[in-house]
C-alpha atoms as a PDB file:
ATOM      1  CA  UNK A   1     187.222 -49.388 101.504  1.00  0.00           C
ATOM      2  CA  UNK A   2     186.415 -53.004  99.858  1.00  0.00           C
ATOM      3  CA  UNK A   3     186.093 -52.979  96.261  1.00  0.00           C
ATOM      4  CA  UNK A   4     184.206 -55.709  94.541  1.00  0.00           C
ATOM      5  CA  UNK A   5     183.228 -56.696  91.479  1.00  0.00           C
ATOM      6  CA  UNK A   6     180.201 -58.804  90.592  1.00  0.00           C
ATOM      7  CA  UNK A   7     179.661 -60.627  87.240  1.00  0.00           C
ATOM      8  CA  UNK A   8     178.241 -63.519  86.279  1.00  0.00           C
ATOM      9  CA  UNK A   9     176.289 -65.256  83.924  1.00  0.00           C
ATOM     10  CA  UNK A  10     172.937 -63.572  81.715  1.00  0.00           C
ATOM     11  CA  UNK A  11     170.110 -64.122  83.882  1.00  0.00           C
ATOM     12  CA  UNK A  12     171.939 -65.738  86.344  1.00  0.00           C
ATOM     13  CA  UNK A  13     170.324 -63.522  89.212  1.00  0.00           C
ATOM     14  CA  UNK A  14     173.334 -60.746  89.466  1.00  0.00           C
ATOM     15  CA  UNK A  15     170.846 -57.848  89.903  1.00  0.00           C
ATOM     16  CA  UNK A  16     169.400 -59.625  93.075  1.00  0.00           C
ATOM     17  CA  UNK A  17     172.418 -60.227  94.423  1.00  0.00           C
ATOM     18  CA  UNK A  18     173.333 -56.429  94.319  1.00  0.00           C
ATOM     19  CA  UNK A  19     170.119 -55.738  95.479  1.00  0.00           C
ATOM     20  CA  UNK A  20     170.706 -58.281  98.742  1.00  0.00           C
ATOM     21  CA  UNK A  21     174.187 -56.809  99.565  1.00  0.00           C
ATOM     22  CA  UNK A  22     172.707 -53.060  98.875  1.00  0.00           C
ATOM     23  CA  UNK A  23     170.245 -54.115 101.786  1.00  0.00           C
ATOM     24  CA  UNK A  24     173.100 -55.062 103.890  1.00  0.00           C
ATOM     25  CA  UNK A  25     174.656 -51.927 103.600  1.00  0.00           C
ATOM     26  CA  UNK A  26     177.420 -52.324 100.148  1.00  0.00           C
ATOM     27  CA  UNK A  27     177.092 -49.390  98.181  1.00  0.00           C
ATOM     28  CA  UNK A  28     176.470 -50.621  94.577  1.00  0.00           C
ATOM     29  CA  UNK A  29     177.511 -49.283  91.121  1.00  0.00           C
ATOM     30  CA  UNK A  30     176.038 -50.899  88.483  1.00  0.00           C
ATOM     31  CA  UNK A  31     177.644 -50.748  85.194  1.00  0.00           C
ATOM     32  CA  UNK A  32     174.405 -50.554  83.082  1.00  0.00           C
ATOM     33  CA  UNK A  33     173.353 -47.389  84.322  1.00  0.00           C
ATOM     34  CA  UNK A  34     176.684 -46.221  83.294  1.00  0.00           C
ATOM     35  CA  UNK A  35     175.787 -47.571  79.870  1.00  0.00           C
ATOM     36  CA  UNK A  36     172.417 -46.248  79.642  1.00  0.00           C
ATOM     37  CA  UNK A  37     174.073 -42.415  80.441  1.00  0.00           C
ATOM     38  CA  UNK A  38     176.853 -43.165  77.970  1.00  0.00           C
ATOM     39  CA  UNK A  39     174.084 -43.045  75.493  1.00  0.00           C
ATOM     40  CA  UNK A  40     172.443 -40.607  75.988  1.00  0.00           C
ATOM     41  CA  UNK A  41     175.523 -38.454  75.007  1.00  0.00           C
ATOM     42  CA  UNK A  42     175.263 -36.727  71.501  1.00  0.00           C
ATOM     43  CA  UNK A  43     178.668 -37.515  70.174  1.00  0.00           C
ATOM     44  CA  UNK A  44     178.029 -41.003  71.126  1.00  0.00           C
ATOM     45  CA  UNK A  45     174.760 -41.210  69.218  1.00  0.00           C
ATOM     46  CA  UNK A  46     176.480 -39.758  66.249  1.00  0.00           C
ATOM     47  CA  UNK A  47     179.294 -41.849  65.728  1.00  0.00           C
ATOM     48  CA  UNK A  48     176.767 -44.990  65.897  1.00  0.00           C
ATOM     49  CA  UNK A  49     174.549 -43.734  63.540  1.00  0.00           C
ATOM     50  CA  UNK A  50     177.450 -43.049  61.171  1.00  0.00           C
ATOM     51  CA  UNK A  51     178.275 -46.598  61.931  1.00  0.00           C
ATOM     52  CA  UNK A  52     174.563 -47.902  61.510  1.00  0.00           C
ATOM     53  CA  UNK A  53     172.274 -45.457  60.349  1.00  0.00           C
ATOM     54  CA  UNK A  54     169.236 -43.460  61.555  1.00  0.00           C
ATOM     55  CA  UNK A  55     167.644 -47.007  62.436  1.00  0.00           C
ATOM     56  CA  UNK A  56     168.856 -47.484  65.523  1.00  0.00           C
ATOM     57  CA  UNK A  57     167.164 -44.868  66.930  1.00  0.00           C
ATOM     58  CA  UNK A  58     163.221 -44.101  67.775  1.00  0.00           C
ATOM     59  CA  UNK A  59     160.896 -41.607  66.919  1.00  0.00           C
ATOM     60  CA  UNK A  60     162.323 -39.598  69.692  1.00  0.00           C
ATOM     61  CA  UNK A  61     166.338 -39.801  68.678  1.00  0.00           C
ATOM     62  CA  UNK A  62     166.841 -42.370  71.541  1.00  0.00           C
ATOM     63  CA  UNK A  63     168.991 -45.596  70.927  1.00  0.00           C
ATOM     64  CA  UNK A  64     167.308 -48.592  70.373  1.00  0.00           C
ATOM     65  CA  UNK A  65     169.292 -51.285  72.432  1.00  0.00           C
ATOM     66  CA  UNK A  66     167.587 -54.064  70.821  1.00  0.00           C
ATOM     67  CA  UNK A  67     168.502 -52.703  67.667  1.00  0.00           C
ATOM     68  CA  UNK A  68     172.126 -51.587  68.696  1.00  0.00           C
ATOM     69  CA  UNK A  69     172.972 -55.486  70.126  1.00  0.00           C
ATOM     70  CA  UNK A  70     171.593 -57.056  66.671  1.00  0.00           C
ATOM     71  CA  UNK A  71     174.191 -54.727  65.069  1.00  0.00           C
ATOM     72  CA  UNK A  72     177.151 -55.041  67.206  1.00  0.00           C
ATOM     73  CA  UNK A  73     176.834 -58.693  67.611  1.00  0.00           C
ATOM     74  CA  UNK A  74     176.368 -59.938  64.085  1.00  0.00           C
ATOM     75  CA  UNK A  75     180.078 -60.334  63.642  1.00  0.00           C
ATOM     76  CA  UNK A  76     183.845 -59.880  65.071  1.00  0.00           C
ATOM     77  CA  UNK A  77     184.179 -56.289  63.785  1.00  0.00           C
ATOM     78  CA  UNK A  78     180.991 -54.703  64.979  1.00  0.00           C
ATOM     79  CA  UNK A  79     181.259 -56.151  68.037  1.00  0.00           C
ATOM     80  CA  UNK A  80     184.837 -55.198  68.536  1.00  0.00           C
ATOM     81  CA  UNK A  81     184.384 -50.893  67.295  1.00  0.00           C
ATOM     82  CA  UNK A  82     181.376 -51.418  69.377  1.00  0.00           C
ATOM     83  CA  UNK A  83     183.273 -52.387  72.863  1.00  0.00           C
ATOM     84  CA  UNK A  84     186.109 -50.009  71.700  1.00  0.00           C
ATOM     85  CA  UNK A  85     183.757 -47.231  72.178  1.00  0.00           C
ATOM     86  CA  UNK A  86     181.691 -47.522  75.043  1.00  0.00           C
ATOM     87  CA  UNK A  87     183.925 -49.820  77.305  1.00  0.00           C
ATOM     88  CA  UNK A  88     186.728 -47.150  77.938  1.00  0.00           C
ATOM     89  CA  UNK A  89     184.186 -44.637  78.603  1.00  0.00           C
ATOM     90  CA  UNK A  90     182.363 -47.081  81.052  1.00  0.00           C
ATOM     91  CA  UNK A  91     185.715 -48.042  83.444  1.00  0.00           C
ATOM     92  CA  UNK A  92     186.779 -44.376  83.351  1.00  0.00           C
ATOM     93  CA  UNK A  93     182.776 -43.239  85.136  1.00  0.00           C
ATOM     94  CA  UNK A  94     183.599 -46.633  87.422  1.00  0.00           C
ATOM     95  CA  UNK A  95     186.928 -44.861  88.417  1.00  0.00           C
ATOM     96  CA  UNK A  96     185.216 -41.614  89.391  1.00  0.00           C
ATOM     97  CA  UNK A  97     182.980 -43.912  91.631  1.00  0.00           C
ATOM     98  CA  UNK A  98     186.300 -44.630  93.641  1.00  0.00           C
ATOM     99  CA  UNK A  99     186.689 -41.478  94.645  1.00  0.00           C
ATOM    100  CA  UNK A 100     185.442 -40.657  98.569  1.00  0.00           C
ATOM    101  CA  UNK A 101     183.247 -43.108 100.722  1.00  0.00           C
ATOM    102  CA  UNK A 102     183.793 -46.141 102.871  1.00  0.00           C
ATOM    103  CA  UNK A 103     183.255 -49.179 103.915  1.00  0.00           C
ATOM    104  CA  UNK A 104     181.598 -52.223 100.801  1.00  0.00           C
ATOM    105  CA  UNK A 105     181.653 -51.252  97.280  1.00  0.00           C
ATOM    106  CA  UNK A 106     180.398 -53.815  95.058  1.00  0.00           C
ATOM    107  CA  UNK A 107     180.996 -53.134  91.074  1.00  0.00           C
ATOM    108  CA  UNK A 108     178.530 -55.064  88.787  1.00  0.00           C
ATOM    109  CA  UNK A 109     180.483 -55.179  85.720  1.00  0.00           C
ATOM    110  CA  UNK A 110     178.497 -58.073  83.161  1.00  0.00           C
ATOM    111  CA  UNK A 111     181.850 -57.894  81.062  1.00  0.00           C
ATOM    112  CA  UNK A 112     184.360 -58.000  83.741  1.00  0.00           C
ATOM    113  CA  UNK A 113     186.649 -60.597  82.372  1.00  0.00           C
ATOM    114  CA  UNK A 114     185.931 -59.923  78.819  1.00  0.00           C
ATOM    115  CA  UNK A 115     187.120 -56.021  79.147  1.00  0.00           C
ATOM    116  CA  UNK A 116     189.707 -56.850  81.626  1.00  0.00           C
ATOM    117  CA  UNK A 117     189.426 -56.982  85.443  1.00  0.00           C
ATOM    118  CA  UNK A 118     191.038 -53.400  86.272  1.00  0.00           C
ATOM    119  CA  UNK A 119     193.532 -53.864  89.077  1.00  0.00           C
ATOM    120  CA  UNK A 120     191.263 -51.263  91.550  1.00  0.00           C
ATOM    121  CA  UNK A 121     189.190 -54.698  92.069  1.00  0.00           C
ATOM    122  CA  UNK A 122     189.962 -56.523  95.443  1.00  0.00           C
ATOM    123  CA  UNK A 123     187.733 -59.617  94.792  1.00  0.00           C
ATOM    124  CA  UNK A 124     185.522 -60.917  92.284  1.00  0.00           C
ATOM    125  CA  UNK A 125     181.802 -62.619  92.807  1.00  0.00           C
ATOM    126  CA  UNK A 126     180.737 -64.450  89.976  1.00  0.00           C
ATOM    127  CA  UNK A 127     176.909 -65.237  90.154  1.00  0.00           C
ATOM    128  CA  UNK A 128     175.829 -68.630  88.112  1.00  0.00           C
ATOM    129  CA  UNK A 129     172.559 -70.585  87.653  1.00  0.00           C
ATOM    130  CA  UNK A 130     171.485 -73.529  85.424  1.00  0.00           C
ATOM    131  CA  UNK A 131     170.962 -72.864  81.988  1.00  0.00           C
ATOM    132  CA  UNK A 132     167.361 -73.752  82.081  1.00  0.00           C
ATOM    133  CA  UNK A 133     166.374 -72.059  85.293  1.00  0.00           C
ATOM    134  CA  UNK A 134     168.241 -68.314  83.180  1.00  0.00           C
ATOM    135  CA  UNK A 135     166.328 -69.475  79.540  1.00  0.00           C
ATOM    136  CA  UNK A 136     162.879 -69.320  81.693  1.00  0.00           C
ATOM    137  CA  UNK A 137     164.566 -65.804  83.241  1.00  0.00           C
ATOM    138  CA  UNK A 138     165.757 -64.527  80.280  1.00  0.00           C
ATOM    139  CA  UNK A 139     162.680 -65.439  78.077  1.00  0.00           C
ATOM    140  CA  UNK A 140     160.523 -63.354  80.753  1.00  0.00           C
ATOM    141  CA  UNK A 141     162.621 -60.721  80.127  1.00  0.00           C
ATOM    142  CA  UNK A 142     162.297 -61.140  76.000  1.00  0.00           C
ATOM    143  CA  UNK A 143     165.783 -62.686  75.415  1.00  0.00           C
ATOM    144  CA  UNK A 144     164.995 -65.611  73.312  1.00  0.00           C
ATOM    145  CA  UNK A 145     167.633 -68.921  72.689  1.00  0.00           C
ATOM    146  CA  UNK A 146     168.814 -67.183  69.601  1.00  0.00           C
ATOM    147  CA  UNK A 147     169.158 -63.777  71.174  1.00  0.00           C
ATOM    148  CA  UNK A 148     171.045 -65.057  73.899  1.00  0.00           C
ATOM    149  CA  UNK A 149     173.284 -67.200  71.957  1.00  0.00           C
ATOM    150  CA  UNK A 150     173.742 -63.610  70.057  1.00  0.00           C
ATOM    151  CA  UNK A 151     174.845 -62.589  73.432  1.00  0.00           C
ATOM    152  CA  UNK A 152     176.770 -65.099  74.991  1.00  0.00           C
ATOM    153  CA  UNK A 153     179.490 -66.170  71.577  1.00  0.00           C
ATOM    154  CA  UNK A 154     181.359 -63.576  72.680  1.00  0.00           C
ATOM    155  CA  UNK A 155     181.901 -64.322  76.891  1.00  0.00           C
ATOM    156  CA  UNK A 156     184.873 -66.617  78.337  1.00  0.00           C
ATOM    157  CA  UNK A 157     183.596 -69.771  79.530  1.00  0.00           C
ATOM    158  CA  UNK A 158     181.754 -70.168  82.277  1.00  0.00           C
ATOM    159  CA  UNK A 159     184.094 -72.542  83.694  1.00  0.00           C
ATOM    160  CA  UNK A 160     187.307 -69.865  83.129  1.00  0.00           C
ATOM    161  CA  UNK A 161     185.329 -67.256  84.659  1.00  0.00           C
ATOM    162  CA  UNK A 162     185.121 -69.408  87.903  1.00  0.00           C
ATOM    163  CA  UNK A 163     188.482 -69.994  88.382  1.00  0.00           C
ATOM    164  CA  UNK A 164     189.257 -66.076  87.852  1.00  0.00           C
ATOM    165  CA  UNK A 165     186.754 -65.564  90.401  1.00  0.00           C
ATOM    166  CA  UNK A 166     187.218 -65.484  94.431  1.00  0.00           C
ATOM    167  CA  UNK A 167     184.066 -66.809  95.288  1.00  0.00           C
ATOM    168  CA  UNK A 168     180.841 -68.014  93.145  1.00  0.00           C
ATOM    169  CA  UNK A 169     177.523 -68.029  94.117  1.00  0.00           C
ATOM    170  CA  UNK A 170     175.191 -70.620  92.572  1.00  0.00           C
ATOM    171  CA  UNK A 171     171.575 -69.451  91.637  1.00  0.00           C
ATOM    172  CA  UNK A 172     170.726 -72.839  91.818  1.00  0.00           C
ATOM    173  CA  UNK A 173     167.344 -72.791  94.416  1.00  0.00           C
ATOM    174  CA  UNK A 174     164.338 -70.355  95.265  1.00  0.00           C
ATOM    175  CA  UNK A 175     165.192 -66.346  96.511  1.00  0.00           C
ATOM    176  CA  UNK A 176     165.209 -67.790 100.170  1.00  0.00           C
ATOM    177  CA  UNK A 177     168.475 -70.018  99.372  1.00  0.00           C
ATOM    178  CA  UNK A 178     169.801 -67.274  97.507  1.00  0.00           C
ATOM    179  CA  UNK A 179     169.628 -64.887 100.336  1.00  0.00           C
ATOM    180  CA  UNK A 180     170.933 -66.708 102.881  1.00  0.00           C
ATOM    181  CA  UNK A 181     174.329 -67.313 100.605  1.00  0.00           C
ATOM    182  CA  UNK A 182     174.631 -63.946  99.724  1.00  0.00           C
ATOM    183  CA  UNK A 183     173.740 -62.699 103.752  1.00  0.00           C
ATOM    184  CA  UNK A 184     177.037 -64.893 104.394  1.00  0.00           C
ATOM    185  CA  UNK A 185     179.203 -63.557 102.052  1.00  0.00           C
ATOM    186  CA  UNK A 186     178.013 -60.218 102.873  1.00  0.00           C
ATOM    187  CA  UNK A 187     178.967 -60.329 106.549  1.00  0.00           C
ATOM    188  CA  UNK A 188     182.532 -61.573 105.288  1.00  0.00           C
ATOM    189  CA  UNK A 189     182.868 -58.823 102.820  1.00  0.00           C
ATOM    190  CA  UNK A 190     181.387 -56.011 105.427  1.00  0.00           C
ATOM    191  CA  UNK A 191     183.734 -57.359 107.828  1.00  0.00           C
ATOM    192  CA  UNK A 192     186.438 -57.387 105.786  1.00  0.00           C
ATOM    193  CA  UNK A 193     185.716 -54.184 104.507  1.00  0.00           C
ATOM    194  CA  UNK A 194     186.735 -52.068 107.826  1.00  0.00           C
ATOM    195  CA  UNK A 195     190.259 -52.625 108.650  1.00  0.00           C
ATOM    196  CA  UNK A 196     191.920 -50.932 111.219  1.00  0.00           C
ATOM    197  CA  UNK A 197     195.482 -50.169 113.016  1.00  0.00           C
ATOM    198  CA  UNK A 198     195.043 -49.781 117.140  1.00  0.00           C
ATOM    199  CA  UNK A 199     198.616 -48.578 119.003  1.00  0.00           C
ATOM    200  CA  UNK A 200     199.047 -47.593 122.405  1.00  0.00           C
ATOM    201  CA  UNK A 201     202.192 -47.610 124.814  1.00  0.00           C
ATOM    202  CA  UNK A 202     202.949 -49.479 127.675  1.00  0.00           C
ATOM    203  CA  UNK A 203     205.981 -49.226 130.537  1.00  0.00           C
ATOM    204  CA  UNK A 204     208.093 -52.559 129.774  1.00  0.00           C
ATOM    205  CA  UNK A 205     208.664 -54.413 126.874  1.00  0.00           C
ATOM    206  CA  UNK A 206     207.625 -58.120 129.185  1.00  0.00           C
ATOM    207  CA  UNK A 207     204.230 -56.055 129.790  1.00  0.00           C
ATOM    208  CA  UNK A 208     204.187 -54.996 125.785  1.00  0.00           C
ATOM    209  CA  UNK A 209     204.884 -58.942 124.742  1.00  0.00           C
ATOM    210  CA  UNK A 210     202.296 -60.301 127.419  1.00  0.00           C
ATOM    211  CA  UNK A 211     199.263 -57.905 126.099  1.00  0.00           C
ATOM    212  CA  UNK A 212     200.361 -59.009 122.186  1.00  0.00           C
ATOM    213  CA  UNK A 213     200.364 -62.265 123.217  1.00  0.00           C
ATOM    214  CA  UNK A 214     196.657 -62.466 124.663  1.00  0.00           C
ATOM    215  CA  UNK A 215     195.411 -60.395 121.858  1.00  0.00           C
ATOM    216  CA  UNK A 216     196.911 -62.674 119.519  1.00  0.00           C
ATOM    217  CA  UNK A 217     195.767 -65.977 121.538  1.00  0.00           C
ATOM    218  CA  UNK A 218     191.778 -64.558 121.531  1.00  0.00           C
ATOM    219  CA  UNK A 219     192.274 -63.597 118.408  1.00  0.00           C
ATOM    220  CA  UNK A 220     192.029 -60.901 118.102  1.00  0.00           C
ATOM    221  CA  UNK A 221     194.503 -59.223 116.360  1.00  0.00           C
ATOM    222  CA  UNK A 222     196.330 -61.086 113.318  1.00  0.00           C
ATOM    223  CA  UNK A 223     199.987 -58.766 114.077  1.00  0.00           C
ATOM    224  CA  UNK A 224     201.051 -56.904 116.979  1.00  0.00           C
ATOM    225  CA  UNK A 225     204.482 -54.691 116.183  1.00  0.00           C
ATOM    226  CA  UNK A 226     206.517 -53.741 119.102  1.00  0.00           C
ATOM    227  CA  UNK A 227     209.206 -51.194 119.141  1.00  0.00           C
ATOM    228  CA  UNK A 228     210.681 -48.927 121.640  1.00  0.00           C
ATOM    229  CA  UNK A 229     210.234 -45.187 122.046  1.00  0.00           C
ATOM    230  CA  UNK A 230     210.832 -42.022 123.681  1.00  0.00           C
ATOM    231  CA  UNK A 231     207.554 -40.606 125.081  1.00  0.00           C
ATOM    232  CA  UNK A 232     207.490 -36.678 126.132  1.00  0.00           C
ATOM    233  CA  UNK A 233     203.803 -36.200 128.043  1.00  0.00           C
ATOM    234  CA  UNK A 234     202.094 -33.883 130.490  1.00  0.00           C
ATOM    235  CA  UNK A 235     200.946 -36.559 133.841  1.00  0.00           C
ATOM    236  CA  UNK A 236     199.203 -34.855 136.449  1.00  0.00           C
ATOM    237  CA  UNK A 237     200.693 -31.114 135.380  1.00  0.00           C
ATOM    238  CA  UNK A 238     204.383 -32.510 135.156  1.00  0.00           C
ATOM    239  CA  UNK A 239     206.148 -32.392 131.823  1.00  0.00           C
ATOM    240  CA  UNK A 240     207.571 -36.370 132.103  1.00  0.00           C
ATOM    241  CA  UNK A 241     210.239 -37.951 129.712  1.00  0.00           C
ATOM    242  CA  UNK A 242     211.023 -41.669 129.688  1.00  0.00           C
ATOM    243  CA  UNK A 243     211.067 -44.676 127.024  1.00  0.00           C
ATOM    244  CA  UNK A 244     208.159 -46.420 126.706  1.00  0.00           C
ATOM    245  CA  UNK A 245     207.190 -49.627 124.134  1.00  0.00           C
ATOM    246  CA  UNK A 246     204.664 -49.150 121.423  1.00  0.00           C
ATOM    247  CA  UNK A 247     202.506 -51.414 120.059  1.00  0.00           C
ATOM    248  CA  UNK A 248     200.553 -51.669 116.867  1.00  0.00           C
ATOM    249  CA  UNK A 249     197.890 -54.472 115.917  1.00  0.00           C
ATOM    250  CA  UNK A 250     196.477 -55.055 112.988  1.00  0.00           C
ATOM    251  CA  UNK A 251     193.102 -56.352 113.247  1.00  0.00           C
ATOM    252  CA  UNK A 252     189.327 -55.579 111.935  1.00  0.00           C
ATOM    253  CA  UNK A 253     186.328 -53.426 113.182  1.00  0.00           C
ATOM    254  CA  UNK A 254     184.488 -56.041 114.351  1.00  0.00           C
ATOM    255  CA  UNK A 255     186.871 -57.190 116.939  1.00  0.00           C
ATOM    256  CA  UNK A 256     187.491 -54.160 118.565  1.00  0.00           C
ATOM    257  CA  UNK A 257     185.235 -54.254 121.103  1.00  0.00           C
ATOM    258  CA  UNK A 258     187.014 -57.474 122.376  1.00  0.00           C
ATOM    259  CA  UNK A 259     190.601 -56.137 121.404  1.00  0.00           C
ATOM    260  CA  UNK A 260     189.941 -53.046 123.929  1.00  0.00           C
ATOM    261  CA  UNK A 261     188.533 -55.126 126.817  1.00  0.00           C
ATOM    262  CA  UNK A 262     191.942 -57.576 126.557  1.00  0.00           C
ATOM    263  CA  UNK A 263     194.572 -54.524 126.549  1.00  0.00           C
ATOM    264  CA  UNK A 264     192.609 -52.949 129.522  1.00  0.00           C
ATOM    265  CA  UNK A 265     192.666 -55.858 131.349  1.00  0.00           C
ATOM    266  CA  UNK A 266     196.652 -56.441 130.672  1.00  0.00           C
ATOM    267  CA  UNK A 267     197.490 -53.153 130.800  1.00  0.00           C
ATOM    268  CA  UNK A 268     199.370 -51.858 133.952  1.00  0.00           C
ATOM    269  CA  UNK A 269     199.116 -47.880 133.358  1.00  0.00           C
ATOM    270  CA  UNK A 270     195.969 -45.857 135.322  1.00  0.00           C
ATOM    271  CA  UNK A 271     195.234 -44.162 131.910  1.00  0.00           C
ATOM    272  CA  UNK A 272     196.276 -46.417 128.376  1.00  0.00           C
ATOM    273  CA  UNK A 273     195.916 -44.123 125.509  1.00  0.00           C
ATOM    274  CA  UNK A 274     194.299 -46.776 122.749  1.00  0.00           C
ATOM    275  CA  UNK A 275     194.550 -44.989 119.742  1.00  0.00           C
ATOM    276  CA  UNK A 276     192.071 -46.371 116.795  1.00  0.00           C
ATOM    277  CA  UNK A 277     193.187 -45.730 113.386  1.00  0.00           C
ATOM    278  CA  UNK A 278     190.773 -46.971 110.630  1.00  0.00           C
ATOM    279  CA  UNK A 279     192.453 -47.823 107.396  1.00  0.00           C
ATOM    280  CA  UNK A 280     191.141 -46.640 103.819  1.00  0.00           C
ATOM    281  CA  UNK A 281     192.736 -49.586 102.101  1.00  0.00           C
ATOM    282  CA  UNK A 282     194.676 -52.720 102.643  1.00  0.00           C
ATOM    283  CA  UNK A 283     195.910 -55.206  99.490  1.00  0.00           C
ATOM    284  CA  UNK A 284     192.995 -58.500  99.117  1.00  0.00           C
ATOM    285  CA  UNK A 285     195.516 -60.907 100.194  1.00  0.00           C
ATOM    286  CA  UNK A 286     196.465 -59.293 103.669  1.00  0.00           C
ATOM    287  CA  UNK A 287     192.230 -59.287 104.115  1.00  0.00           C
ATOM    288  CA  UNK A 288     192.272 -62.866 103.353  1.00  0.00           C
ATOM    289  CA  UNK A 289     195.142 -63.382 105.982  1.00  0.00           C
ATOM    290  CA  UNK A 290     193.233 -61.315 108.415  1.00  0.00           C
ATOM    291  CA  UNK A 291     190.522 -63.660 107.835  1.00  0.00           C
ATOM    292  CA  UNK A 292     191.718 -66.784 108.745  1.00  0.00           C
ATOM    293  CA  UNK A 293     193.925 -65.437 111.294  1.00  0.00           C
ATOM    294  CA  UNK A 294     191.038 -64.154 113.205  1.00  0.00           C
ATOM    295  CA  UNK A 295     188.444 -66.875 112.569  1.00  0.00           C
ATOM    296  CA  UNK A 296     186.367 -64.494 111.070  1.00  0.00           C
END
């Protein structure tokens, strides 16, 4: 699994970019629906209105988030027991998320850097736009210049949260320019998001070296390991015993197809045994080395 995290500026177009990569196939977690849940909770409600008073809420007992955000951002302490209170609760519900499932998961976390990117995050999108194209966004959406200013004294720079980042998308053009940036950083991610360990033995350790070598030469695996062992096996009713060399390649799902074909067609036995072993996990920089190993 490929865990991502998305943030980016207010307005900036994060939500369609989730919504692009969602199409693709990344399963999204958004961290304003976790927020939303969060307060709904009684105990949560509670200690803001001991905090605030009965005004933050409507007729119904519901939170006002208009009301809550011109609380919580008038100065450095309301802001601060405000984030002390929901953002713990927020990364812990993120964490549960973890748990179970494959493949792309992409995190969009507004206050990534702010909070603190957790260490569970492989990479980091950050999604930017010019500041008038997200004041005519965010004025549709009833943020005005002062609200927003509100909103945005407390964030790094933009500039800071680029350079934390692994790769930025600019918002810059219409939803068709958008989509085709995202579509290519989604087929990186996706690809990126499946590796996998294939090992199989062969008779000789010349053979083992000559089918890691063409693998390695199409690339089509980034590492081939080869070590000698002792093989007990059943061949054609006959318990057999005799060393053998295994090999291991590290490589991604979407070069399998072309990894098989090359170790059939080097491979001297009547029946190879190529065993497939998809990994849950590997560390971002081995994906990035996988990357540019393989062409990808």
């Amino acid at each position: 699994m490929l865990v991502v995290g998305l943030t980016g500026d207010i307005g900036a177009g994060k939500s369609t970019v989730c919504s692009l990569l969602q199409r693709m196939g990344a399963e999204i977690v958004e961290a304003d629906r976790i927020v939303r849940q969060i307060w709904t909770k009684p105990e949560i409600i509670e200690q803001a209105c001991n905090r605030w008073g009965k005004e933050i809420l409507d007729e119904e007992g519901r939170v006002l988030p208009n009301v809550i955000a011109s609380k919580a951002f008038l100065n450095d302490r309301e802001y601060k027991w405000l984030c002390d209170l929901i953002h713990p609760l927020v990364m812990a519900e993120m964490e549960k998320e973890l748990v179970g499932g494959e493949g792309l998961k992409v995190f969009e976390i507004p206050l990534l850097f702010e909070v603190g990117r957790p260490d569970w995050i492989d990479f980091v999108i950050y999604v930017t736009a010019p500041k008038e194209l997200r004041a005519r966004r965010n004025a549709a959406r009833g943020l005005d210049e002062e609200a927003l200013a509100l909103r945005e004294r407390w964030l790094l720079p933009a500039d800071e949260k680029k350079k934390r980042s692994d790769w930025v998308i600019e918002n810059e053009g219409d939803l068709k320019s958008l989509r085709a940036k995202v579509e290519d950083l989604g087929e990186l991610l996706l690809n990126l998001a499946y590796p996998i360990l294939v090992s199989l033995t062969c008779g000789s350790e010349s053979e083992a070296e000559e089918i890691a070598r063409a693998c390695i030469d199409r690339k089509l695996a980034a590492c081939v390991n080869i070590c000698p062992v002792k093989s007990i096996y059943v061949w054609q009713g006959k318990l057999e015993q005799e060393g053998e060399w295994e090999l291991k390649f590290k490589s991604l799902q979407c070069k399998l197809h072309a990894l098989k074909n090359t170790i059939l067609e080097k491979h001297s036995y009547e029946t190879p045994v190529i065993l497939v072993h998809p990994l849950k996990w590997m560390n971002g920089t081995a994906l990035l080395w996988l990357r540019e190993v393989l062409d990808i």
